[in-house]
Protein backbone atom coordinates (compact mmCIF):
# COMPACT_ATOMS: atom_id res chain seq x y z
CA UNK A 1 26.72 -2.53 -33.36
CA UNK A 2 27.81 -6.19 -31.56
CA UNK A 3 25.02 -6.95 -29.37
CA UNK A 4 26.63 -10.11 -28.16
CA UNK A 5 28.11 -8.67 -24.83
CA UNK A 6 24.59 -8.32 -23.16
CA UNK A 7 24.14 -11.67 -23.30
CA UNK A 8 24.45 -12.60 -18.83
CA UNK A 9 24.35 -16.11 -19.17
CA UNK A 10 27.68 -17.17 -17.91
CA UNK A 11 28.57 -16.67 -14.03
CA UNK A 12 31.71 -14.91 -13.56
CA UNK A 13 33.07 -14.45 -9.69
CA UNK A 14 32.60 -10.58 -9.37
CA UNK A 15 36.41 -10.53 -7.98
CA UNK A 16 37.97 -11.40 -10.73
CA UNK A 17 38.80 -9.25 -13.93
CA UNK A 18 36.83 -10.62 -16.28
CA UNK A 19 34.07 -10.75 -14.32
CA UNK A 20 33.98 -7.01 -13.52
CA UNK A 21 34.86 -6.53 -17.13
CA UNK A 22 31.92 -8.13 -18.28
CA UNK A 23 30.00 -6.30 -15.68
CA UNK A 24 30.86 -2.88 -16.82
CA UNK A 25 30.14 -3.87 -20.39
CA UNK A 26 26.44 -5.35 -19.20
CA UNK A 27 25.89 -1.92 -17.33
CA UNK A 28 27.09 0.06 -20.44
CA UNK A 29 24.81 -1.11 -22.82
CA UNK A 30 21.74 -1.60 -20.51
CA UNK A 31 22.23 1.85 -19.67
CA UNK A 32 22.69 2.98 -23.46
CA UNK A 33 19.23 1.25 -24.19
CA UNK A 34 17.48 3.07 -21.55
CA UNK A 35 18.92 6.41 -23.15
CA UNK A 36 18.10 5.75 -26.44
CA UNK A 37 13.96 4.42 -25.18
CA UNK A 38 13.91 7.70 -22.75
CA UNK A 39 14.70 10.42 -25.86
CA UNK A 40 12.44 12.07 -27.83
CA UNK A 41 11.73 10.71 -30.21
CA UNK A 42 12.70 7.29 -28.52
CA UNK A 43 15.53 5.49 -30.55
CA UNK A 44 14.47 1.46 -31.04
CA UNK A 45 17.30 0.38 -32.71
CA UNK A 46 19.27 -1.55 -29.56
CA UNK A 47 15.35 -2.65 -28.62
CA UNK A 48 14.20 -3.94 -32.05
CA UNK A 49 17.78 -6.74 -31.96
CA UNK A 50 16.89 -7.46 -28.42
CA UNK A 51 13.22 -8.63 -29.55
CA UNK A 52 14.86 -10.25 -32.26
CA UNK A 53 17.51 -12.26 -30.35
CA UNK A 54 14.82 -12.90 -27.53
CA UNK A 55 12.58 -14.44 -30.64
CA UNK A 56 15.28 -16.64 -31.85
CA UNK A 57 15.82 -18.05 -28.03
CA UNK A 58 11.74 -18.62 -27.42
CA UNK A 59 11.71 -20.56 -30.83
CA UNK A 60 14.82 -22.14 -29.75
CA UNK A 61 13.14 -23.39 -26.70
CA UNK A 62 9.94 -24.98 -27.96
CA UNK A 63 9.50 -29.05 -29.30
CA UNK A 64 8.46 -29.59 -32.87
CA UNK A 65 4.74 -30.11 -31.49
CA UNK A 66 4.42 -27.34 -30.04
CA UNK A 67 3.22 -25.77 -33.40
CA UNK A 68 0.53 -23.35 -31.57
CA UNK A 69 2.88 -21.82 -29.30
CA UNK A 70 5.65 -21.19 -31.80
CA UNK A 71 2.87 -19.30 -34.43
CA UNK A 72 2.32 -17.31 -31.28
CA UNK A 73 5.75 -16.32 -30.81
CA UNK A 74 5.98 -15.75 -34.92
CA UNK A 75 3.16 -13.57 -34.64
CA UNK A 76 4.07 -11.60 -31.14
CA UNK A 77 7.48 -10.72 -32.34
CA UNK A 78 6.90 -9.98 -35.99
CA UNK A 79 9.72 -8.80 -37.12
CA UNK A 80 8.19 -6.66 -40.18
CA UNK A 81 4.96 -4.87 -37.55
CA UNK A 82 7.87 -4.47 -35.23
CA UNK A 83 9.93 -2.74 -37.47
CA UNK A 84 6.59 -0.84 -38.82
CA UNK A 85 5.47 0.26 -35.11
CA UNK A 86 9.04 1.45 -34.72
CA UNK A 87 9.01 3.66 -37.62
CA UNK A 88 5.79 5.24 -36.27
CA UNK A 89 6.98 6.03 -32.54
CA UNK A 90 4.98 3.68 -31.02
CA UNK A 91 6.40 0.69 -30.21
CA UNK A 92 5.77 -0.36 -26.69
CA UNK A 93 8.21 -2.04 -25.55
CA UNK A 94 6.47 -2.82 -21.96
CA UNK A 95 3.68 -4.95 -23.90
CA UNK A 96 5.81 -6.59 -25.62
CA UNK A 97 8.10 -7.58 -22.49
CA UNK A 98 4.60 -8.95 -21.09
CA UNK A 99 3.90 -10.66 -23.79
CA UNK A 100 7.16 -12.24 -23.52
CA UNK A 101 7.21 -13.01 -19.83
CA UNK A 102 3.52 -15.23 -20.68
CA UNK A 103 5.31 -17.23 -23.25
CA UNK A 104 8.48 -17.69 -20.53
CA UNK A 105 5.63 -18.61 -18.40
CA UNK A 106 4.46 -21.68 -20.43
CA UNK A 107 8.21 -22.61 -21.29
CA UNK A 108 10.54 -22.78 -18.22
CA UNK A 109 10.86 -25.27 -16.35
CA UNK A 110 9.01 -25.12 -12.61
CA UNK A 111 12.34 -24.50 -10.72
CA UNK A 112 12.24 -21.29 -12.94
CA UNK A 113 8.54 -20.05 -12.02
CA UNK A 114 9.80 -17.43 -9.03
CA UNK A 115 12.19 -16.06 -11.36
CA UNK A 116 9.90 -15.09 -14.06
CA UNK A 117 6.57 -14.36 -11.31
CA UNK A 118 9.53 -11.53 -9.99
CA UNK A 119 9.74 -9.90 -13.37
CA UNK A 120 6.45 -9.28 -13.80
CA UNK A 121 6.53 -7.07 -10.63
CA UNK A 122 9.05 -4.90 -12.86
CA UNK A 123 7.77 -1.24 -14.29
CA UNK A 124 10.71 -0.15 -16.13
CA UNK A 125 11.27 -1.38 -19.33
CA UNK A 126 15.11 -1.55 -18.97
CA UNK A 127 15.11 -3.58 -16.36
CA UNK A 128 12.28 -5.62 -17.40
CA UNK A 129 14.41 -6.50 -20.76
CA UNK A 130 17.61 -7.19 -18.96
CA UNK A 131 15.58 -9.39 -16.12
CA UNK A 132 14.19 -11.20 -19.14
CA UNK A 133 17.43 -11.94 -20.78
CA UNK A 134 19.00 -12.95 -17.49
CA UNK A 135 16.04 -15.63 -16.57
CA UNK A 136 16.48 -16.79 -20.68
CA UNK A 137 20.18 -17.43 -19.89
CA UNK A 138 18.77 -19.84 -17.29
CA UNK A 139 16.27 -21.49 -19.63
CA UNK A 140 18.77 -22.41 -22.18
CA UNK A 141 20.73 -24.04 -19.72
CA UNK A 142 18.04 -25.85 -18.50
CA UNK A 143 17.30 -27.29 -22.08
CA UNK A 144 20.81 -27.81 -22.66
CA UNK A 145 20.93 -30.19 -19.52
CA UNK A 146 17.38 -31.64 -20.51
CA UNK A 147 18.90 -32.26 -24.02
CA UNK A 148 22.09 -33.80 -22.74
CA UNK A 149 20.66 -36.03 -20.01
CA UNK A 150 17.38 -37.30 -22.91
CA UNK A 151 21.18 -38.11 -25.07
CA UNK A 152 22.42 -39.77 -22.33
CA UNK A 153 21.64 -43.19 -22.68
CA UNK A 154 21.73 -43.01 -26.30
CA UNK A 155 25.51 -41.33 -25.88
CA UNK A 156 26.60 -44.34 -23.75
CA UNK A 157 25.55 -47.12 -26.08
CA UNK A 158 27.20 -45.57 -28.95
CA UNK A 159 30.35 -45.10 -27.02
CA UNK A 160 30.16 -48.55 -25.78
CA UNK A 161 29.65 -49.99 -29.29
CA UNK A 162 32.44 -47.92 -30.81
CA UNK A 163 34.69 -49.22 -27.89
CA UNK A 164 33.99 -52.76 -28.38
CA UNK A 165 33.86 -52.67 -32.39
CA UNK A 166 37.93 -51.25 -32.00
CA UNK A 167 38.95 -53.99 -29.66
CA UNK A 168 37.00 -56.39 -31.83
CA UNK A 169 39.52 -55.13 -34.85
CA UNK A 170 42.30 -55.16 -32.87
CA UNK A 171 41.32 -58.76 -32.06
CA UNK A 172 41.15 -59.96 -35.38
CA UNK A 173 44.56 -58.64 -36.34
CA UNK A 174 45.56 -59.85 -32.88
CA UNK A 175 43.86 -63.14 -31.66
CA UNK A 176 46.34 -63.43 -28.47
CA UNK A 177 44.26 -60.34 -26.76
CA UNK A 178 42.26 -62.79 -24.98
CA UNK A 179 45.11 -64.45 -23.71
CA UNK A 180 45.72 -62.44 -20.48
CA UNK A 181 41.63 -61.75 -20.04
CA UNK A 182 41.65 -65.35 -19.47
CA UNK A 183 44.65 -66.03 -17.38
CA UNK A 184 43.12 -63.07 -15.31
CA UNK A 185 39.43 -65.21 -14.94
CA UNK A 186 40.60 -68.23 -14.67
CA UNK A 187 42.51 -66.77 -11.54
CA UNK A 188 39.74 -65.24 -9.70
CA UNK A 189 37.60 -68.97 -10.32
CA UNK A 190 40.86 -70.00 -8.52
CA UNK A 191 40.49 -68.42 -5.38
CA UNK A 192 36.66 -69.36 -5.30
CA UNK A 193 37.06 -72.58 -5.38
CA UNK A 194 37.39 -74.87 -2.36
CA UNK A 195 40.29 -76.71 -2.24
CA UNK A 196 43.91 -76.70 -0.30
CA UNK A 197 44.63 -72.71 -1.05
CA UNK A 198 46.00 -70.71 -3.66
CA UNK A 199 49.07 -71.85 -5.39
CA UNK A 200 52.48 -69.74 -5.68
CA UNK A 201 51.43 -68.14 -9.12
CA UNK A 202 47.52 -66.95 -7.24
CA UNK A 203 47.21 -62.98 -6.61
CA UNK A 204 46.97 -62.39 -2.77
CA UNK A 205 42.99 -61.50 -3.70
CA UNK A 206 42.16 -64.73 -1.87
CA UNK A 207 42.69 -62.89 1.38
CA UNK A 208 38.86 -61.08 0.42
CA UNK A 209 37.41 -64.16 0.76
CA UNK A 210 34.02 -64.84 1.90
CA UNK A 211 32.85 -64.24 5.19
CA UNK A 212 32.77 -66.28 8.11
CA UNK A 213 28.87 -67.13 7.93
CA UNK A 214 29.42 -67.69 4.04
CA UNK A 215 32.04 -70.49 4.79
CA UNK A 216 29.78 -72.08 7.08
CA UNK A 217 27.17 -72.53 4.91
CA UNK A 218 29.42 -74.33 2.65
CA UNK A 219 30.81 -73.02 -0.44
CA UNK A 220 27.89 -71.65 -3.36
CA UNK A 221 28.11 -73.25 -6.49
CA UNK A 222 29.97 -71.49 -9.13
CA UNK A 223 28.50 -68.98 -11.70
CA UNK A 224 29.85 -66.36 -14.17
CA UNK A 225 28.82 -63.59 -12.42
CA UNK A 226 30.98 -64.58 -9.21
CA UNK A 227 34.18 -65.27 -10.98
CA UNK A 228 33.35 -61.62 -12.81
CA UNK A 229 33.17 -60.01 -9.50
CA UNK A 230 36.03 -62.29 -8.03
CA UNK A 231 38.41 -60.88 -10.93
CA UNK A 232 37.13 -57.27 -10.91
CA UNK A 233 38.23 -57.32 -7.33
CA UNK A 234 41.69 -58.98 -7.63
CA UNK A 235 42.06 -55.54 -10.17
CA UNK A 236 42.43 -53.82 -6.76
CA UNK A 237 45.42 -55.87 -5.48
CA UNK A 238 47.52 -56.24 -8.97
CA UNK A 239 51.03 -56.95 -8.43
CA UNK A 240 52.81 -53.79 -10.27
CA UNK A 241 55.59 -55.96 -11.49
CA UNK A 242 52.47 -58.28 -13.27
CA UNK A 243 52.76 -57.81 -16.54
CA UNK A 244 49.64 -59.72 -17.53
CA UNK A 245 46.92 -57.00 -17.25
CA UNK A 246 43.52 -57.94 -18.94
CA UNK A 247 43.49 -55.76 -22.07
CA UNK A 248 39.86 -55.05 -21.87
CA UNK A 249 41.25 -52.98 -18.88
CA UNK A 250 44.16 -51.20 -19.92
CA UNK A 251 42.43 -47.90 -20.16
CA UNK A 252 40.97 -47.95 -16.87
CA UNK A 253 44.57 -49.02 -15.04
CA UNK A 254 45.33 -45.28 -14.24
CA UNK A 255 42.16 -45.16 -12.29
CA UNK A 256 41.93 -48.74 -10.77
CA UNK A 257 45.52 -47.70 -9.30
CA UNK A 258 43.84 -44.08 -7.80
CA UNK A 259 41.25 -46.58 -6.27
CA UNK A 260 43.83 -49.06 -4.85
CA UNK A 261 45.26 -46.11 -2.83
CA UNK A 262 42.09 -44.73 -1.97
CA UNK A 263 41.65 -47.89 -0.57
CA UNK A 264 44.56 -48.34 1.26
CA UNK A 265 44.21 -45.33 2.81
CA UNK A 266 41.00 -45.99 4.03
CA UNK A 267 41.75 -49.21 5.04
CA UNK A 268 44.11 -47.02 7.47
CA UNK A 269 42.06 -44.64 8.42
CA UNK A 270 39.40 -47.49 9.99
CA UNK A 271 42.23 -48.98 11.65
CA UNK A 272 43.14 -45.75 13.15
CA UNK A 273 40.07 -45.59 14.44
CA UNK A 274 39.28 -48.90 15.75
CA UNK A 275 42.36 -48.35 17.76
CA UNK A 276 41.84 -44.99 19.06
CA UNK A 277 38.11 -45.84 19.87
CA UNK A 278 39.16 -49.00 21.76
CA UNK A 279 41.53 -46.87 24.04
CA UNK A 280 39.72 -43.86 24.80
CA UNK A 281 36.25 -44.82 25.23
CA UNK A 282 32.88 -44.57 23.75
CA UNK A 283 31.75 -41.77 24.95
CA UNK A 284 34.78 -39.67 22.60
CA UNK A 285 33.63 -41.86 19.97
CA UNK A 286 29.90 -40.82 20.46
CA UNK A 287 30.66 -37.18 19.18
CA UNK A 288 30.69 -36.70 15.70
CA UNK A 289 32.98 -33.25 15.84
CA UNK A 290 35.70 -35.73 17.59
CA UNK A 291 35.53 -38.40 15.19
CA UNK A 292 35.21 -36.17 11.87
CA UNK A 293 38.61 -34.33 13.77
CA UNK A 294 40.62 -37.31 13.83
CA UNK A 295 39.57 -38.04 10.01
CA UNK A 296 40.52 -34.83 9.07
CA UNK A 297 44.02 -35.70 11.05
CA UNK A 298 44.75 -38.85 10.02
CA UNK A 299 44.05 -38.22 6.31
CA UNK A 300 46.58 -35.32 6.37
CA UNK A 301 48.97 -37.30 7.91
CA UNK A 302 48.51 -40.23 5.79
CA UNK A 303 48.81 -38.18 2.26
CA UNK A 304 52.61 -39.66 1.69
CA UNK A 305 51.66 -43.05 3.65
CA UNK A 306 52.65 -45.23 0.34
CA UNK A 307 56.05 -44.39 0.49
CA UNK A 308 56.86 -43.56 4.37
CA UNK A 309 54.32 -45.73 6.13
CA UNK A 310 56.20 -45.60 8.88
CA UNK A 311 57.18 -41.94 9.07
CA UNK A 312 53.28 -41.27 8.74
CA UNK A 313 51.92 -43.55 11.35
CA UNK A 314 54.43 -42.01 13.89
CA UNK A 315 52.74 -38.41 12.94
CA UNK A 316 49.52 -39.48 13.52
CA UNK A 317 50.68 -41.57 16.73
CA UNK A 318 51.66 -38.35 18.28
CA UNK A 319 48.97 -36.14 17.21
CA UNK A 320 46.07 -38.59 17.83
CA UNK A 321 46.80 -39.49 20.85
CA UNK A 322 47.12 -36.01 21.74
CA UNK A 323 43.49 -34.88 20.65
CA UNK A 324 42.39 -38.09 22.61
CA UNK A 325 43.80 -36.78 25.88
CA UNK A 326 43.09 -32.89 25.10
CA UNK A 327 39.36 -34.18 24.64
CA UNK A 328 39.32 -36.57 27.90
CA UNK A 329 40.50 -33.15 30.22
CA UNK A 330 38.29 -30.94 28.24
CA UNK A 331 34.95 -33.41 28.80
CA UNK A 332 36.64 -33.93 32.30
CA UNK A 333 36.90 -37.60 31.81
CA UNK A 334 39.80 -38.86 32.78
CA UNK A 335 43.35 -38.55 30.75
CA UNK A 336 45.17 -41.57 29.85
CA UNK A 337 47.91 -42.60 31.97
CA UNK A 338 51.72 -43.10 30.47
CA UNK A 339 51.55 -46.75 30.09
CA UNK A 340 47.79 -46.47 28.29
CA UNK A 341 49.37 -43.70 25.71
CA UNK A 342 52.78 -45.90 25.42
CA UNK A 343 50.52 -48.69 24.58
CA UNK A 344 47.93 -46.67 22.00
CA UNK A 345 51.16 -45.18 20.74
CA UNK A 346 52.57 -48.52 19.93
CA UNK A 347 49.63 -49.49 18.53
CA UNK A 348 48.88 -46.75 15.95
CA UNK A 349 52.43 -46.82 15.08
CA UNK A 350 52.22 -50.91 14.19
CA UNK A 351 48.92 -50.26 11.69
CA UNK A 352 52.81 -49.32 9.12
CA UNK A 353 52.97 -52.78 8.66
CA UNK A 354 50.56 -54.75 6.44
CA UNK A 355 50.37 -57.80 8.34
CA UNK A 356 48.96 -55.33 11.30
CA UNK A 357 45.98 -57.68 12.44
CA UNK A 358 43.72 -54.52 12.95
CA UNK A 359 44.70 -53.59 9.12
CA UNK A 360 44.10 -57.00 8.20
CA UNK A 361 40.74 -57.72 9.55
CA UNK A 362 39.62 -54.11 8.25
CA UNK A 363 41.16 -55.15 4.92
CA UNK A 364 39.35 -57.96 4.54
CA UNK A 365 36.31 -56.19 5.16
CA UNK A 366 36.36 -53.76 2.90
CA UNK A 367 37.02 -56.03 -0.28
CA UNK A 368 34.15 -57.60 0.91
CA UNK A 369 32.20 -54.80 1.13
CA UNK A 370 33.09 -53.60 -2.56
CA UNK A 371 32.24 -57.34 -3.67
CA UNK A 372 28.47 -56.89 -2.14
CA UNK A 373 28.54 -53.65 -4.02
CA UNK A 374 29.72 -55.19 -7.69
CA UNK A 375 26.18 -57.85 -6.79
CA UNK A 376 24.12 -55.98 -4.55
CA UNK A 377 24.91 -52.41 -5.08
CA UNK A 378 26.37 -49.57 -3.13
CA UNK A 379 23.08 -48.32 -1.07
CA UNK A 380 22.70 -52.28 0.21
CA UNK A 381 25.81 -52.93 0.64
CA UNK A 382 26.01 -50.04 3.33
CA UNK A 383 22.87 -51.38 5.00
CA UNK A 384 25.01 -54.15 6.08
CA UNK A 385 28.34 -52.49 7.30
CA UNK A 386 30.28 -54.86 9.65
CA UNK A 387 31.62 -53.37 12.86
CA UNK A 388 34.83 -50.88 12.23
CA UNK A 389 33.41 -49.69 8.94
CA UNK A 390 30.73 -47.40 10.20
CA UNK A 391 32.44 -44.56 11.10
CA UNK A 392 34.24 -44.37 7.39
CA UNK A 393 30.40 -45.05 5.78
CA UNK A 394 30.69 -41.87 3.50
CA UNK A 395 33.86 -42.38 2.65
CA UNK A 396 32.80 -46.29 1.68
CA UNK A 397 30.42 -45.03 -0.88
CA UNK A 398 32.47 -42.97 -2.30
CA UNK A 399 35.25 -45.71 -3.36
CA UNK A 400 32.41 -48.56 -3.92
CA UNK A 401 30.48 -46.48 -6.42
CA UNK A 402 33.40 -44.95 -8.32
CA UNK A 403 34.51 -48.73 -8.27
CA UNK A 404 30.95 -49.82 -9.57
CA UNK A 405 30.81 -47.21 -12.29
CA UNK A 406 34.08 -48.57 -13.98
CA UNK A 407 33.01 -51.98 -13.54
CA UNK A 408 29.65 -51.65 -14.74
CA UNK A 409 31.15 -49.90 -18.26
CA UNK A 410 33.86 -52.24 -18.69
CA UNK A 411 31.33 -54.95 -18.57
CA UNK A 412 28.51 -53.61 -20.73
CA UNK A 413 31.44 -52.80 -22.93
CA UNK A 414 33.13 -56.09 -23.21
CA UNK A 415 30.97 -58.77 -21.44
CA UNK A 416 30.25 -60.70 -24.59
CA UNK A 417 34.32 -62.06 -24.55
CA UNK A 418 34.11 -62.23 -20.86
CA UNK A 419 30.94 -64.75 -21.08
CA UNK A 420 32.84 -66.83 -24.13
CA UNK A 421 35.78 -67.40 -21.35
CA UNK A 422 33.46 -68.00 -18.60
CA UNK A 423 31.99 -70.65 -19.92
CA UNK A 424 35.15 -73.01 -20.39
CA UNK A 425 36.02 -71.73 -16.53
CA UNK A 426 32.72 -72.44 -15.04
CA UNK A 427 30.61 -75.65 -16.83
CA UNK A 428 26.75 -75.29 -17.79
CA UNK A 429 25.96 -77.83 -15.80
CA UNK A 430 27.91 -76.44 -12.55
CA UNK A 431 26.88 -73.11 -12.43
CA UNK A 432 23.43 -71.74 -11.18
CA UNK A 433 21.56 -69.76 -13.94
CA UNK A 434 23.14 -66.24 -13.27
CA UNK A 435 25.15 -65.05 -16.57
CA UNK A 436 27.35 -62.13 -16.80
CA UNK A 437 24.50 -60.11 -16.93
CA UNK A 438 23.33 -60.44 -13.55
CA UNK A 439 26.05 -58.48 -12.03
């Protein structure tokens, strides 16, 4: 008989059909066991595989030290004496589940400790068996995710030595790889260095450029680490029709393109709400349930903004400044008059244009804000949120960490070519001592 159906470790919505399936199978042979332990004589068959399966997990569970435990389990769950006491009649089936639970006991992990302390209030031996099986369901998991995370590290070095031992073969077959990885560098040490501007050929990254405190302290020296960061964010503003993409990149392009929009939207969003917040008030602005409503508004409206900016920032024109004035009269503040809602009107509908200076200024600082989180990190880099950029903080960690985690891997992956480069862009004797590395 295939035991394999009692096994309740996957979670199934009760809804669907497969879930009830499963269910009906579960009570089925459950209740078959208890039959078969209630006649007379009682029938072990169904019992003895349980013990056997439950044996395999325990084992299953324990290290290679723990020798002492695992002779315990060998010796609890004999399978010969179990086999012998069965024969007899007088197999007890509630000992053994006590037994079991002890050993569960000294194995789970302590997010697992109510769950096996509620079995041993249990009296029937049914249910007792089936609670066990259920709470050893959870237990594998919970090795399986201790096993994977222990692998983890061990996982991503391998992957990131297998990734750069094929580009280093491709390399060698085809030495002009490098060529657009260092066009690409020597372009972001472009836009950090002082000088008259960015010539015709230079991304429009330079518009992220360093804050206003930051240029009056006079420019920083140079170092590797900088121009890294300076490139990684130019990634975010690469001309489609550029054909020059740094091949160390290539297979993160699909993503750095989902981030560019994200981007752009928020960039949108923040405007929308530095322009709302200017015209209505702060006391609107001082309720969360307001502010999260005009998110949730604006982001629906914005969904097709890349291709009908204009269409979409009339939408939310109208509906924004509707909530505004439904939430003035419903606070009994007062509404807006015409002229006020012609004029916040006007200027939601202008944020369309990318030269908007609202979008602009919020533009600018959220490149800068994912530049302090390629050197500082994300949970910094949100200690020191410029006005505007508050009220979209959640939202900001979101983008700067996914943006982070590609970075980070692209470098570990192929920083030793991106130091070689750096060093004919930015002199030994120019730089400060921060490598690659320090990012």
């Amino acid at each position: 008989m295939d035991h394999d159906f009692h096994r309740e470790e996957k979670v199934l919505p009760p809804s669907s059909l497969e879930g009830q399936a499963k269910e009906t199978m579960h009570d089925a042979f459950w209740g078959h066991l208890k039959e078969q332990l209630s006649a007379t004589p009682p029938d072990f068959s169904c019992a003895l595989e349980l013990l056997k399966e439950i044996k395999e997990i325990l084992l299953s569970l324990l290290s290679p030290r723990q020798s002492r435990l695992r002779r315990e389990v060998e010796e609890a769950l004999a399978a010969d004496r179990l086999q012998q006491e069965a024969a007899r009649g007088d197999l007890d089936i509630f000992r053994l589940s006590k037994c079991i639970l002890s050993m569960m006991t000294l194995l789970c992990a302590p997010v697992r400790d109510a769950a096996v302390q509620k079995l041993d209030s249990i009296t029937d031996s049914t249910l007792l068996l089936r609670g066990i099986f259920q709470v050893l369901g959870l237990m594998k998991m919970d090795m399986r995710n201790y096993t994977l995370q222990s692998l983890q590290p061990h996982l991503r070095e391998h992957s990131i030595q297998q990734e750069r031992a094929q580009f280093q073969e491709r390399l060698s077959r085809q030495p002009g790889l490098l060529d657009h990885i260092t066009k690409w560098l020597s372009r972001a040490a472009t836009d950090l260095r002082p000088g008259p501007g960015p010539g015709p050929d230079a991304p429009a990254s330079s518009a992220a450029g360093p804050a206003p405190s930051e240029a009056a302290s006079g420019p920083e020296p140079l170092s590797p680490a900088m121009v890294l960061s300076q490139a990684f964010l130019n990634l975010l503003l690469w001309d489609p029709e550029d054909q020059e993409f740094p091949e160390t990149l290539l297979a993160d392009r699909a993503r750095l393109r989902e981030l560019e929009a994200q981007l752009r939207r928020l960039t949108v969003l923040a405007s929308v709400l530095l322009v709302a917040g200017s015209s209505s008030g702060s006391v609107l602005f001082g309720s969360p349930q307001f502010v999260d409503r005009l998110k949730r508004t604006t982001h629906a409206l914005t969904e097709h903004f890349d291709s009908r900016p204009q269409e979409a920032m009339l939408a939310v024109s109208e509906q924004v400044s509707q909530e505004i004035q439904q939430s003035l009269k419903s606070m009994g503040l007062a509404a807006l008059s015409s002229d006020s809602m012609a004029f916040l009107m006007g200027q939601l509908q202008d944020i369309a244009h990318a030269q908007n200076c609202v979008r602009s200024v919020v533009d600018q600082r959220v490149h800068l804000f994912l530049k302090c989180c390629l050197v500082l990190g994300v949970q910094r880099s949100l200690m020191g949120l410029p006005g505007g950029l508050t009220l979209i903080e959640a939202e900001l960690a979101e983008l700067g960490q996914r943006f982070v985690n590609i970075t980070h891997h692209n470098q570990q992956v192929f920083g030793p070519y991106y130091t070689e480069i750096l060093k004919t862009l930015v002199p030994p004797g120019q730089a400060p001592q921060a490598g690659v590395e320090s990012l």
